[in-house]
Structures are given as C-alpha cells and as structure tokens.
N, C-alpha and C. Protein backbone atom coordinates (compact mmCIF):
# COMPACT_ATOMS: atom_id res chain seq x y z
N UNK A 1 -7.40 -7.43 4.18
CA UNK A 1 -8.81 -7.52 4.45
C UNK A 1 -9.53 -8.05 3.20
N UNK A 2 -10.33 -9.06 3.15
CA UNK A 2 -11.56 -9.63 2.07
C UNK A 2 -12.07 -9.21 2.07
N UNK A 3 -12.48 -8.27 0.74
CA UNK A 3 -13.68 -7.87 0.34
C UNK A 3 -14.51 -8.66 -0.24
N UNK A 4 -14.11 -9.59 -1.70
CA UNK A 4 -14.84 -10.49 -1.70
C UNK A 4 -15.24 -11.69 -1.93
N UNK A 5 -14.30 -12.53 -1.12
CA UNK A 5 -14.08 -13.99 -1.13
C UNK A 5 -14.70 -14.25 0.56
N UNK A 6 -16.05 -14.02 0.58
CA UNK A 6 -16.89 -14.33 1.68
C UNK A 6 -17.25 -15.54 2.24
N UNK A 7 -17.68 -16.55 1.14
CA UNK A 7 -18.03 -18.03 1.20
C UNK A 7 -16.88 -19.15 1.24
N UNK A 8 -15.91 -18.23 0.18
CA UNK A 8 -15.64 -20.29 -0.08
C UNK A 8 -15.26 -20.53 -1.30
N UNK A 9 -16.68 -20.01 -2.12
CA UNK A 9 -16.87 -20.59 -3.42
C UNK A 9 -17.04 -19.79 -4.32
N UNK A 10 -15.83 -19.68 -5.38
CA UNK A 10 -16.39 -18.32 -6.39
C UNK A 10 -17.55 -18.53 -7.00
N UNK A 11 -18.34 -19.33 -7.33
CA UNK A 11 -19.72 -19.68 -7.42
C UNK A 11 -20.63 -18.67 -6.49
N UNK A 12 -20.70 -18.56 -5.25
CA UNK A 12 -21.32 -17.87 -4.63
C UNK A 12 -20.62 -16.22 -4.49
N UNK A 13 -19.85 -16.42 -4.28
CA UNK A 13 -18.86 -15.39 -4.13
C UNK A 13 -19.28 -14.14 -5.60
N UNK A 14 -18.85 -14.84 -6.77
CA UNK A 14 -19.58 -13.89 -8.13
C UNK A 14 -20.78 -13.70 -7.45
N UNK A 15 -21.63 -14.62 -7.68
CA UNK A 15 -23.23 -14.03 -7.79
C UNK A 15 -23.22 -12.81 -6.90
N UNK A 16 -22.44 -12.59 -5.48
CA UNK A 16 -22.76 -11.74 -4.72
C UNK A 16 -22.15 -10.47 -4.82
N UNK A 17 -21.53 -10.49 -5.58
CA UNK A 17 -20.72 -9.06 -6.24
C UNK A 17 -22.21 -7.82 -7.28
N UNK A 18 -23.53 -8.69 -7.30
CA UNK A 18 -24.23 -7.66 -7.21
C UNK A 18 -25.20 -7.79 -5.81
N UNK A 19 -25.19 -6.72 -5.41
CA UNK A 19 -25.84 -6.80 -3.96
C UNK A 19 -26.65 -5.59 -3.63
N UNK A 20 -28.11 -5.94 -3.93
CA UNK A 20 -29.08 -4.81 -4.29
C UNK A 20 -29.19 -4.14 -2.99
N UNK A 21 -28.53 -4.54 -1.64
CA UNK A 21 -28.70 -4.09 -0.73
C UNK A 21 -27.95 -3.12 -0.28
N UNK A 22 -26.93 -2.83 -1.45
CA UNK A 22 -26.32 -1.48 -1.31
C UNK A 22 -27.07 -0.39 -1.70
N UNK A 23 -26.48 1.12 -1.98
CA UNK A 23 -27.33 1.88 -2.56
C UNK A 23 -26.52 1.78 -4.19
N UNK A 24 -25.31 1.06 -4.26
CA UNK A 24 -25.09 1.02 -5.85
C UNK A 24 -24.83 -0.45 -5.76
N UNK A 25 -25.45 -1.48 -6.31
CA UNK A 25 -25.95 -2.80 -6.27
C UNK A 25 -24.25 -3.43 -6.55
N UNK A 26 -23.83 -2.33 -8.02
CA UNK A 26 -22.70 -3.12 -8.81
C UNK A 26 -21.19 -2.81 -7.42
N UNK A 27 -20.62 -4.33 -7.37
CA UNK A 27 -19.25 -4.54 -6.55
C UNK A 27 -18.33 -4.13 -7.36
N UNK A 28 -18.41 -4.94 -9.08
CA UNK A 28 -17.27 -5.00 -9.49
C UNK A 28 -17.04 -3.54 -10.64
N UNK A 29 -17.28 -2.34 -9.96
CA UNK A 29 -17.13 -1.18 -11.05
C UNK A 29 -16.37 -0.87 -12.06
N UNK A 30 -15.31 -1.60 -11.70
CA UNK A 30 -14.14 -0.96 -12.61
C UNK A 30 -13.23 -2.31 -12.52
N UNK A 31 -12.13 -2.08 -13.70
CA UNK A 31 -10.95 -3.27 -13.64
C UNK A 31 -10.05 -3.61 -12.32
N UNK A 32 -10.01 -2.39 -11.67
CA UNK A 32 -9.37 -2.58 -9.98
C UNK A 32 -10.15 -3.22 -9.54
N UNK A 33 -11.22 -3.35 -9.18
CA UNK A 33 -12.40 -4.05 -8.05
C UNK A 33 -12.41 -5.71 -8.81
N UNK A 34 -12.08 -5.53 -10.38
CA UNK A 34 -11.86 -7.28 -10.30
C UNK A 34 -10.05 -7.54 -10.46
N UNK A 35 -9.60 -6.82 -10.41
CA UNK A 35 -8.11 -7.30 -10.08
C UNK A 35 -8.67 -8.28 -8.64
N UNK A 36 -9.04 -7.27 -7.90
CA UNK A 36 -8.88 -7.41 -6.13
C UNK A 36 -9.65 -8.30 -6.36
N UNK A 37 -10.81 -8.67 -6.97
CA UNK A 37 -11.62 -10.09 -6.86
C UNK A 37 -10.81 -11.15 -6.92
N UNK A 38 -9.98 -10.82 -8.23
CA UNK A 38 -9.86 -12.05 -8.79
C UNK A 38 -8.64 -12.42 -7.62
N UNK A 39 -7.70 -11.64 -7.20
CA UNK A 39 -6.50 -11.78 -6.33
C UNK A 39 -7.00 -12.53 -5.05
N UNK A 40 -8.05 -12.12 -4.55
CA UNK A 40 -9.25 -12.77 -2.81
C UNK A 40 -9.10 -14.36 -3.49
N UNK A 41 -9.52 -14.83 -4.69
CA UNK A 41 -9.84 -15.79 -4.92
C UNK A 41 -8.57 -16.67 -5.34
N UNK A 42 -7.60 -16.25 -5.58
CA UNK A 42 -6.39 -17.00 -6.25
C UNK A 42 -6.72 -17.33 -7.26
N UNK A 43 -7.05 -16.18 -8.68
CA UNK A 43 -7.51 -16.10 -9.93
C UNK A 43 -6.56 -15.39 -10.72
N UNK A 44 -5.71 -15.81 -11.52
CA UNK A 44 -4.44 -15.11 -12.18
C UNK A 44 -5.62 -14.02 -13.21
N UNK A 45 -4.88 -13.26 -13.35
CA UNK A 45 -6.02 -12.25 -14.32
C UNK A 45 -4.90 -11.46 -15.18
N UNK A 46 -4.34 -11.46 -16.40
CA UNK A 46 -3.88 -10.48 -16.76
C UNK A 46 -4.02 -9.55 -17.81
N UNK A 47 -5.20 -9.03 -17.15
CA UNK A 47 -5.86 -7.58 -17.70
C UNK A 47 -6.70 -7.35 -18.86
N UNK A 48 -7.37 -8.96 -19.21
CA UNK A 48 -7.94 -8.61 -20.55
C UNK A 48 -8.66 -7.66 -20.75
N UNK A 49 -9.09 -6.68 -21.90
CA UNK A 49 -9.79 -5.77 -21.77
C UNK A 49 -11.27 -5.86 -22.12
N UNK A 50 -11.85 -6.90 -22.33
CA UNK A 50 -13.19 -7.20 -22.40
C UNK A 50 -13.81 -8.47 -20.68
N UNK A 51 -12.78 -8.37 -20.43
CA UNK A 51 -12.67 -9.08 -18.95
C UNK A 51 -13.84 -8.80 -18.13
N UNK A 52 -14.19 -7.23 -17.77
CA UNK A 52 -14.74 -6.79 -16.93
C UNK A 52 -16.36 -7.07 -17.01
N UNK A 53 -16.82 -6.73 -18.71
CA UNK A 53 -18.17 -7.31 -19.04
C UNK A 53 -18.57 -8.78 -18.69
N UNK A 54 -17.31 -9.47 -19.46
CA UNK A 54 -17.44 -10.77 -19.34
C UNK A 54 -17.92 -11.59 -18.31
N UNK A 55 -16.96 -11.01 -17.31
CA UNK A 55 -17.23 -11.32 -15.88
C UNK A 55 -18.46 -11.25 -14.81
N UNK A 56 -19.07 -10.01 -15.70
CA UNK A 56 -20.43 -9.58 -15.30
C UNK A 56 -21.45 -10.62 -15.83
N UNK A 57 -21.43 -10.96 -17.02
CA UNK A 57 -22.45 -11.65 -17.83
C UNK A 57 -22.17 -13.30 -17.35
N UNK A 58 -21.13 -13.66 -16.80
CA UNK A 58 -20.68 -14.84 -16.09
C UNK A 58 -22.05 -14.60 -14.61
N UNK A 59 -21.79 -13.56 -13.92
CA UNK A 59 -22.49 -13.69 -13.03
C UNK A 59 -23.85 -13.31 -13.00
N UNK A 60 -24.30 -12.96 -14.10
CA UNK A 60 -25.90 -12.60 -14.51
C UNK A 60 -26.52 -14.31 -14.14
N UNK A 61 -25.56 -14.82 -15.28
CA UNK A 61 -25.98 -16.57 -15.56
C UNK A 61 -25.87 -16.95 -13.88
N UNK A 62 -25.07 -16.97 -13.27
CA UNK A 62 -25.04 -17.47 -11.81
C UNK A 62 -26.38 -17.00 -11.07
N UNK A 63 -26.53 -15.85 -11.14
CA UNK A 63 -27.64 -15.68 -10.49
C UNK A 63 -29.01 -15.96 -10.82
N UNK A 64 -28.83 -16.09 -12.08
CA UNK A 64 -30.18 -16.62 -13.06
C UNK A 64 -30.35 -18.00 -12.16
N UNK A 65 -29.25 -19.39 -12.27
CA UNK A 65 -29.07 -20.15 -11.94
C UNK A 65 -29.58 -20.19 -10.60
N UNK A 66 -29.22 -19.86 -9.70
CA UNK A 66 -29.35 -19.97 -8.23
C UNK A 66 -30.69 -19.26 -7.86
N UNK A 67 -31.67 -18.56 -9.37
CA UNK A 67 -32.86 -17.97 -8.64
C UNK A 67 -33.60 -19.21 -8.77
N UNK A 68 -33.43 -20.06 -9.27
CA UNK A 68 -34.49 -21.14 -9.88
C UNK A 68 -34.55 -22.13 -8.97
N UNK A 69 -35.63 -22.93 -9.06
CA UNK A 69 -36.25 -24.17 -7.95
C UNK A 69 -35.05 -25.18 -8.11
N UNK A 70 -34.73 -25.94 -7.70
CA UNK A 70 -33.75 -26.51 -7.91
C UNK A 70 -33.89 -27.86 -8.87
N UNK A 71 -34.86 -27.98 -9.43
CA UNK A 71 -35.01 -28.83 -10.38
C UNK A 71 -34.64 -28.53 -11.74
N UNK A 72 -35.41 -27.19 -12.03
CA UNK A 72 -34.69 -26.01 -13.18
C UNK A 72 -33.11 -25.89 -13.22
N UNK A 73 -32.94 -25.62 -11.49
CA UNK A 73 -31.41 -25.04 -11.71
C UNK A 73 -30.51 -26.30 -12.30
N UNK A 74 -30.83 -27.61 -12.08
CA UNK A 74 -29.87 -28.45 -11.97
C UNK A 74 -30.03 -28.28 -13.82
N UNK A 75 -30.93 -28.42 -14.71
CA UNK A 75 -31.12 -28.23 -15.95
C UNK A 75 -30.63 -27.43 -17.01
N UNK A 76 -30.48 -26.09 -15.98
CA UNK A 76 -29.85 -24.99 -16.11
C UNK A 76 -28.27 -25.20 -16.47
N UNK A 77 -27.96 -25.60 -14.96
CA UNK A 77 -26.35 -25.20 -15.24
C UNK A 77 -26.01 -26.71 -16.11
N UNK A 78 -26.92 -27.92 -16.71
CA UNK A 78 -26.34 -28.77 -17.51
C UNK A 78 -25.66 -27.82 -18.79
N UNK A 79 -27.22 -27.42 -19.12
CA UNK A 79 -27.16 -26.62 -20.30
C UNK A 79 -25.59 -25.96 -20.40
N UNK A 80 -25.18 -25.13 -19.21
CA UNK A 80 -24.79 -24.28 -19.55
C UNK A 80 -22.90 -24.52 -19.21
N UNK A 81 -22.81 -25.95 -18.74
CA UNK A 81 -21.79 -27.14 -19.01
C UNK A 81 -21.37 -27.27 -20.07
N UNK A 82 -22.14 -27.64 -20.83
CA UNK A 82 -21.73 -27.64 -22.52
C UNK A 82 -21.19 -27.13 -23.18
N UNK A 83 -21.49 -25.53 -22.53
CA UNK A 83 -21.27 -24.34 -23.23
C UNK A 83 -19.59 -24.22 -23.27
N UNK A 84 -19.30 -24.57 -22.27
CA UNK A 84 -18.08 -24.27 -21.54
C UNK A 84 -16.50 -25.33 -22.20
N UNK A 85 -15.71 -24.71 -22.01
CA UNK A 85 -14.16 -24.84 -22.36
C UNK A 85 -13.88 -25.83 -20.85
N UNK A 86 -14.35 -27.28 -20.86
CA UNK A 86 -13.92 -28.48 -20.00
C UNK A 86 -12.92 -29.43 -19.71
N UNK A 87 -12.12 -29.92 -19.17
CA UNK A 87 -11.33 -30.77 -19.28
C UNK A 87 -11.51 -31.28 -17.92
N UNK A 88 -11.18 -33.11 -17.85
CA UNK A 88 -11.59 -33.30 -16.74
C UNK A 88 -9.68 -33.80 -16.07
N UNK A 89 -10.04 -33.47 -14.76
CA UNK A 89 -8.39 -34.02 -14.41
C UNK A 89 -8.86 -34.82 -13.12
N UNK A 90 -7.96 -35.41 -12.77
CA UNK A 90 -7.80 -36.20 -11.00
C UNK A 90 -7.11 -35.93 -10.55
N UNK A 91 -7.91 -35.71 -9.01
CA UNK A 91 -7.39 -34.55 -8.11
C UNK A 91 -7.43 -35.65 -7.00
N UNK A 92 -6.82 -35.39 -5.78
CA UNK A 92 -6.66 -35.95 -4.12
C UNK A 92 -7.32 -35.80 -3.35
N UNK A 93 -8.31 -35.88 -2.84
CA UNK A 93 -9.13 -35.57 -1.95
C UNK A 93 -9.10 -36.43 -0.43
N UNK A 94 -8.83 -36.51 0.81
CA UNK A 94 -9.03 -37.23 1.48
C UNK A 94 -7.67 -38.48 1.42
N UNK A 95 -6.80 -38.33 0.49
CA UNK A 95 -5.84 -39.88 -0.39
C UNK A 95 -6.55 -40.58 -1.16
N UNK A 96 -7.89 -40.14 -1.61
CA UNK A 96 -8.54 -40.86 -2.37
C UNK A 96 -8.10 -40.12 -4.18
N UNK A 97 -8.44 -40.37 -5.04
CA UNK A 97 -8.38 -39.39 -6.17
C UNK A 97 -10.13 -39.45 -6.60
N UNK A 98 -9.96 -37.99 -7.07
CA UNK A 98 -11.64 -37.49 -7.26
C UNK A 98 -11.08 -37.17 -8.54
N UNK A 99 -12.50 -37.32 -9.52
CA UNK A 99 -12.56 -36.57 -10.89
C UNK A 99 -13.36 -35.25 -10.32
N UNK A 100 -12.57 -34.13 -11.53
CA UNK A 100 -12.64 -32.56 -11.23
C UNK A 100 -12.60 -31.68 -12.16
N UNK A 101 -13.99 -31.51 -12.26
CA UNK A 101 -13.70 -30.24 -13.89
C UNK A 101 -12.77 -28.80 -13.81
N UNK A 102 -11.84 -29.01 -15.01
CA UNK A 102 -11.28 -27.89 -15.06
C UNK A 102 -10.91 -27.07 -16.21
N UNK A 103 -10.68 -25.70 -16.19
CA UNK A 103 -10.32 -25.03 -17.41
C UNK A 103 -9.11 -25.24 -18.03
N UNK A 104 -9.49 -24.94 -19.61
CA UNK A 104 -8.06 -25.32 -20.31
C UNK A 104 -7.21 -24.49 -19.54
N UNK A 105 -5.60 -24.71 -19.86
CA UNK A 105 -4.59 -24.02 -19.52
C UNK A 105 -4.72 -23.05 -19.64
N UNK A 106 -4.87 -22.11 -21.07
CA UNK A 106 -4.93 -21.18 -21.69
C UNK A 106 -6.20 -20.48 -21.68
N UNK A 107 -7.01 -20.91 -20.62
CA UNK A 107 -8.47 -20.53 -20.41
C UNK A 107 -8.35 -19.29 -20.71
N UNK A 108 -9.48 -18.19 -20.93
CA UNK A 108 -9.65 -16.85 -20.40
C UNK A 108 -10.24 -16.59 -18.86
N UNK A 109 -9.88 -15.79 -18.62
CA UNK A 109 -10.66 -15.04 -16.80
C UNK A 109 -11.97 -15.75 -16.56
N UNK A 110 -12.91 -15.27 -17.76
CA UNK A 110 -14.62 -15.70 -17.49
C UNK A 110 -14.22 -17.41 -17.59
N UNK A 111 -14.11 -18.14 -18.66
CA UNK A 111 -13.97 -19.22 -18.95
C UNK A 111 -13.20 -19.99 -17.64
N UNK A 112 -12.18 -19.65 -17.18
CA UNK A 112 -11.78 -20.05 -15.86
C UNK A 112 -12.97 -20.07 -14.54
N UNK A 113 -13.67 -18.88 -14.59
CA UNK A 113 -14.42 -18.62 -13.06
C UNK A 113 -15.77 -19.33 -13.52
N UNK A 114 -16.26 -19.54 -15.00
CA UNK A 114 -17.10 -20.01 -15.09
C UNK A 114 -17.15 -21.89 -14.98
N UNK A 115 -15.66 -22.35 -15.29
CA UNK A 115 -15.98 -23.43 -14.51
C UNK A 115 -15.68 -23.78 -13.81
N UNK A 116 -15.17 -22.89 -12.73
CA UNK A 116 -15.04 -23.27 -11.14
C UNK A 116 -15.77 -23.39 -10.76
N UNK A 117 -17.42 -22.27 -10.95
CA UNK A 117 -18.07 -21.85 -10.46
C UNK A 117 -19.13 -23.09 -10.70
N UNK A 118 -19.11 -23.62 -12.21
CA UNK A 118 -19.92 -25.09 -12.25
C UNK A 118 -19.08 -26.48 -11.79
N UNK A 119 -18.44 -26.31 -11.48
CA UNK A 119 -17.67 -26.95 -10.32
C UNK A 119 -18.23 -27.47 -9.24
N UNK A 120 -17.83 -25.78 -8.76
CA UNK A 120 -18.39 -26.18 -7.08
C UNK A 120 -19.81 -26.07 -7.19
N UNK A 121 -20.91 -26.02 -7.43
CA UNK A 121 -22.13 -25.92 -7.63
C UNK A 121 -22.43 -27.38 -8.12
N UNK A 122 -21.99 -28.66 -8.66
CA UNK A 122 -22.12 -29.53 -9.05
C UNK A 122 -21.13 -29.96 -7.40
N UNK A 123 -20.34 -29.70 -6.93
CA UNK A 123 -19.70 -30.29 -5.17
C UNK A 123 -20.94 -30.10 -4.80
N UNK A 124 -21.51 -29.09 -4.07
CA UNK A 124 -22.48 -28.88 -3.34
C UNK A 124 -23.60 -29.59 -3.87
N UNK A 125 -23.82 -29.76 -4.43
CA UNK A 125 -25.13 -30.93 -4.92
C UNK A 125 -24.89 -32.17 -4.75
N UNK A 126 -23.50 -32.85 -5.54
CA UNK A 126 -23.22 -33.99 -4.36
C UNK A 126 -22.85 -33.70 -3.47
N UNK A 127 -22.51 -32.90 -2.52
CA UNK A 127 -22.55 -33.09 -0.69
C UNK A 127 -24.04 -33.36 -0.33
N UNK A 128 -24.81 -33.17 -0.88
CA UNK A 128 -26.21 -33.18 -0.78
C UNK A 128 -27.12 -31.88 -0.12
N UNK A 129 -26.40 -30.42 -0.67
CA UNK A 129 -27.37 -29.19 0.13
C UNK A 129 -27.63 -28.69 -1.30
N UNK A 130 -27.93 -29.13 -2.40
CA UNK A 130 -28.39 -28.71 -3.36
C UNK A 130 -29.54 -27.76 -3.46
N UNK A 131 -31.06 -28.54 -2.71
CA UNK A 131 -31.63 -27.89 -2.00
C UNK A 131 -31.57 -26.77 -0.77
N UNK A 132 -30.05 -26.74 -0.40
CA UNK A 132 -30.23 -25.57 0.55
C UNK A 132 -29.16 -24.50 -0.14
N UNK A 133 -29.45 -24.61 -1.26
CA UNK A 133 -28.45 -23.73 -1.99
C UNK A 133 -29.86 -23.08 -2.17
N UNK A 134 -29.80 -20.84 -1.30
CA UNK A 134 -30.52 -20.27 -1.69
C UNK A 134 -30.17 -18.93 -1.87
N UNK A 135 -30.85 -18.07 -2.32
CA UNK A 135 -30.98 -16.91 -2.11
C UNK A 135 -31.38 -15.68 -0.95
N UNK A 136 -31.31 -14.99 -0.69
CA UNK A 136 -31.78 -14.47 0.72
C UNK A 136 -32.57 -14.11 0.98
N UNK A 137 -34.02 -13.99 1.87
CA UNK A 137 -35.09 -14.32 2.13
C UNK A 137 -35.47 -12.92 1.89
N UNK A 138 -34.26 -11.74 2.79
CA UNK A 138 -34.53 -10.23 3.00
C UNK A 138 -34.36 -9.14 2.38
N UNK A 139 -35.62 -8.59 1.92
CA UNK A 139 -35.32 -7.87 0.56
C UNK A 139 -34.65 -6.69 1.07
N UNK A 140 -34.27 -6.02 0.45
CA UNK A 140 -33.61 -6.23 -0.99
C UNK A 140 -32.40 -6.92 -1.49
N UNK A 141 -31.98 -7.41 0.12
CA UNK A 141 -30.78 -8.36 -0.31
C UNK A 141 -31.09 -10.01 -1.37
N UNK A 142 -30.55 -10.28 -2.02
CA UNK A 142 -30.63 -11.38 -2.81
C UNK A 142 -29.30 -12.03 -2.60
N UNK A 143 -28.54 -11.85 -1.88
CA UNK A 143 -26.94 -12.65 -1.60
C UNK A 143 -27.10 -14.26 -1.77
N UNK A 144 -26.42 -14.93 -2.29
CA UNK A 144 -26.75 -16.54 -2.13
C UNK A 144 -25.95 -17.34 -1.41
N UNK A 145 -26.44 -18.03 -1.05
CA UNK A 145 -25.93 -18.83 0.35
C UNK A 145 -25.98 -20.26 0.31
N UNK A 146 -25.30 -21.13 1.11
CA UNK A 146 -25.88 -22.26 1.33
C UNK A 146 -26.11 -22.42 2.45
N UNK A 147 -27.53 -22.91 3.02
CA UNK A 147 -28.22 -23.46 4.14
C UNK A 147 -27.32 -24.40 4.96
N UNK A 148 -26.41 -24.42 5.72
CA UNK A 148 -25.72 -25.68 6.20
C UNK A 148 -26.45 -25.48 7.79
N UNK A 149 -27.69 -24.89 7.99
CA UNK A 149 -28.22 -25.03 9.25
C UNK A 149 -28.91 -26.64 9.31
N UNK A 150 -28.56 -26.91 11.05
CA UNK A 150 -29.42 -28.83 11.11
C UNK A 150 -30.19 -28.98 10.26
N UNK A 151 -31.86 -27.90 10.61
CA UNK A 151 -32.78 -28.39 10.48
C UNK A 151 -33.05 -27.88 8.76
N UNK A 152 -32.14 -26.94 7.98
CA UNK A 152 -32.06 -26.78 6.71
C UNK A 152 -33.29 -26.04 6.41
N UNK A 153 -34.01 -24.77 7.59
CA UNK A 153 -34.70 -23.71 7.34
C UNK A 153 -34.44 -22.95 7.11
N UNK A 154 -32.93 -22.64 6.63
CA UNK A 154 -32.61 -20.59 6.99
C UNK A 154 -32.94 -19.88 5.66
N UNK A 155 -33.65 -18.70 6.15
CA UNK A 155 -33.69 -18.19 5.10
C UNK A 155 -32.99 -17.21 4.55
N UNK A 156 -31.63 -16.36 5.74
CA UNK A 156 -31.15 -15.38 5.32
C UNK A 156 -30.35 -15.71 5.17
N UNK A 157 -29.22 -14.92 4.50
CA UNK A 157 -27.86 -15.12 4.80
C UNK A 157 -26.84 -14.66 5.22
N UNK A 158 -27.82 -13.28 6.11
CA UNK A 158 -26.58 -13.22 7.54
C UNK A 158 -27.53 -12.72 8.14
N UNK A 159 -26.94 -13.02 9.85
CA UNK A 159 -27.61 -12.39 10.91
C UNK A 159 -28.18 -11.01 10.17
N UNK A 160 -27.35 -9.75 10.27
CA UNK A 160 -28.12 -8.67 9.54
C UNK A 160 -28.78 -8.69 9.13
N UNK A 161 -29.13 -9.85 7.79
CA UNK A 161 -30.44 -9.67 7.15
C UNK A 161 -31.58 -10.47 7.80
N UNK A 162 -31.28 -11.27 8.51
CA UNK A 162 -32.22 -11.93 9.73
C UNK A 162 -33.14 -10.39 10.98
N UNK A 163 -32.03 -10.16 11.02
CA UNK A 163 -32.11 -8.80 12.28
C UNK A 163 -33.27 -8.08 11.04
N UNK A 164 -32.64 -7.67 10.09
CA UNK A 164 -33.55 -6.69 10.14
C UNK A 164 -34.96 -7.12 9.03
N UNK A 165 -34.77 -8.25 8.61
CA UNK A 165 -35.99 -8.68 8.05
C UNK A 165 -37.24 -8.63 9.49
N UNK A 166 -36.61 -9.24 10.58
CA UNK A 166 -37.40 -9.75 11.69
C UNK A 166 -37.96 -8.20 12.11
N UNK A 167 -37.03 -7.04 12.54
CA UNK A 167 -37.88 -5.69 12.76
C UNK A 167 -39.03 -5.10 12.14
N UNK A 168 -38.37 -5.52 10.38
CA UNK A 168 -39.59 -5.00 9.48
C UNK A 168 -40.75 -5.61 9.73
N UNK A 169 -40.67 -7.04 9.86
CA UNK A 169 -42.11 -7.62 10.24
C UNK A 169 -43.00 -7.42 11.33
N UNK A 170 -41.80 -7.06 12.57
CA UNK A 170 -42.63 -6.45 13.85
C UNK A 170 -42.63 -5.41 13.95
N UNK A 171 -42.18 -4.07 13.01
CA UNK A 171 -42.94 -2.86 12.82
C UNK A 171 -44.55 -3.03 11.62
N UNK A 172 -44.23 -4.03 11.01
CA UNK A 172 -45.35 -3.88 10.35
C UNK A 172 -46.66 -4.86 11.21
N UNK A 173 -46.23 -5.40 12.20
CA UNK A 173 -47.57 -6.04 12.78
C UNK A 173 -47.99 -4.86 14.10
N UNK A 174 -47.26 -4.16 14.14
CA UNK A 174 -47.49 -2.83 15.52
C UNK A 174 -47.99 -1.52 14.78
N UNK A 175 -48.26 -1.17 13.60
CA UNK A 175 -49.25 -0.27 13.11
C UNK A 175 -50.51 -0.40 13.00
C-alpha cells in the first residue's frame, strides 16, 4: 500500500508530507516514515543520520516554492538550481534523447530528492501547466497539485477537499 508516492512526482509528493489537514501536520516523524518514503519513490537511502532534518528543510523550500505566483516561483527555484550538486546526462524519451538534470553519483538523500524535485518542476513547466501547478484551495489543506483539468480551473486537490470546501460554503450561506 502507498502511503506516499501519491502524484508521480517527488516534487509534489515531498511538499505533501506536511499536510495541515491532519491533526499532526508532520508525515515524515521519524527515520521509518522516510525509509518508507524514500522506498514508495525508488530512493536508495542508507540511513544518514542528519537525513531526516535535511529532508524536511528540502521540503520547507518546495513549499515555499509552489506558494508563490508563478513568476516568483520560476525565480525561485532558478535561484535555488545553483545551489544544488548538478550534472546534466541524456536520457530516451519517446526514441528521442532528452537532456536531464541529475545528481552526482555519490549524491546525499536531500541532494538527490532535491534535484529530482527541480527536475520535474522544470518538466511540468515545459509541458506547459506551470501555471496550473497549485496549492489547494481548502483550508486547511495546502496539498499541491497540478491542475491537468480542460478548462485549468481546479482549485482542490481532491474530491474531499472539493466536498467539503463546497459544504462549508453552503453551511455558511444557510445561517
């Protein structure tokens, strides 16, 4: 069973490992809960012991990233490109070969997920949903999502938080 490889994309996938819509926000509590992360994702991990912070402060920046207008964000994660342990390789896509950022060999855990994560966040911008890369409309959830609806309105990011954003509004127009 996945706990939490939900999307796709460890890009989205981190950011959502805090999820204020629990009653304890934090996913990743302890070094077990990111073993099991990192294992959902096909993330070799072996056991660093500053890993667990790291990993956290990886996804502070993600979510920082993904709260911002998307003009900021794209500015954002340049910045924060730089920062990062890069190498570029060519990869297959389609029989075509694509250029593809990746971590050194010898990466660490964070340094690995952090540039997957500017990775796929630089895919999704060229696929062109850059703009529908959001956050979730229904508080207190903040989960991030990408919009792949036609008309590129959605604001939640799951039925649930659709369902029950929509009750709150029609209990609050019936008082």
């Amino acid at each position: 069973m996945r706990q939490y490889a939900e999307t796709g994309l460890v890009a989205l996938d981190l950011a959502n490992t805090w999820d204020e819509y629990l009653d304890d926000p934090e996913r990743l509590p302890d070094a077990e809960a990111l073993r099991r992360f990192c294992a959902e994702l096909g993330e070799p991990w072996a056991g660093e012991p500053d890993a667990l912070w790291q990993v956290r402060e990886v996804r502070r920046r993600l979510r920082a990233i993904l709260a911002d207008e998307p003009a900021e964000r794209t500015h954002t994660l340049a910045l924060w490109a730089t920062e990062l342990p890069v190498r570029a390789v060519v990869a297959e896509s389609d029989g075509a070969p694509v250029l593809r950022l990746a971590a050194p060999e010898q990466a660490a855990l964070t340094e690995r997920l952090a540039v997957r994560a500017v990775a796929e966040l630089l895919d999704v911008a060229a696929a062109g949903d850059w703009e529908r890369l959001r956050l979730c409309a229904a508080r207190p959830c903040r989960d991030a999502f990408v919009d792949r609806s036609r008309p590129g309105r959605r604001q939640f990011c799951s039925t649930r938080c659709a369902n029950r954003a929509h009750a709150a509004a029609s209990r609050a127009r019936h008082r």
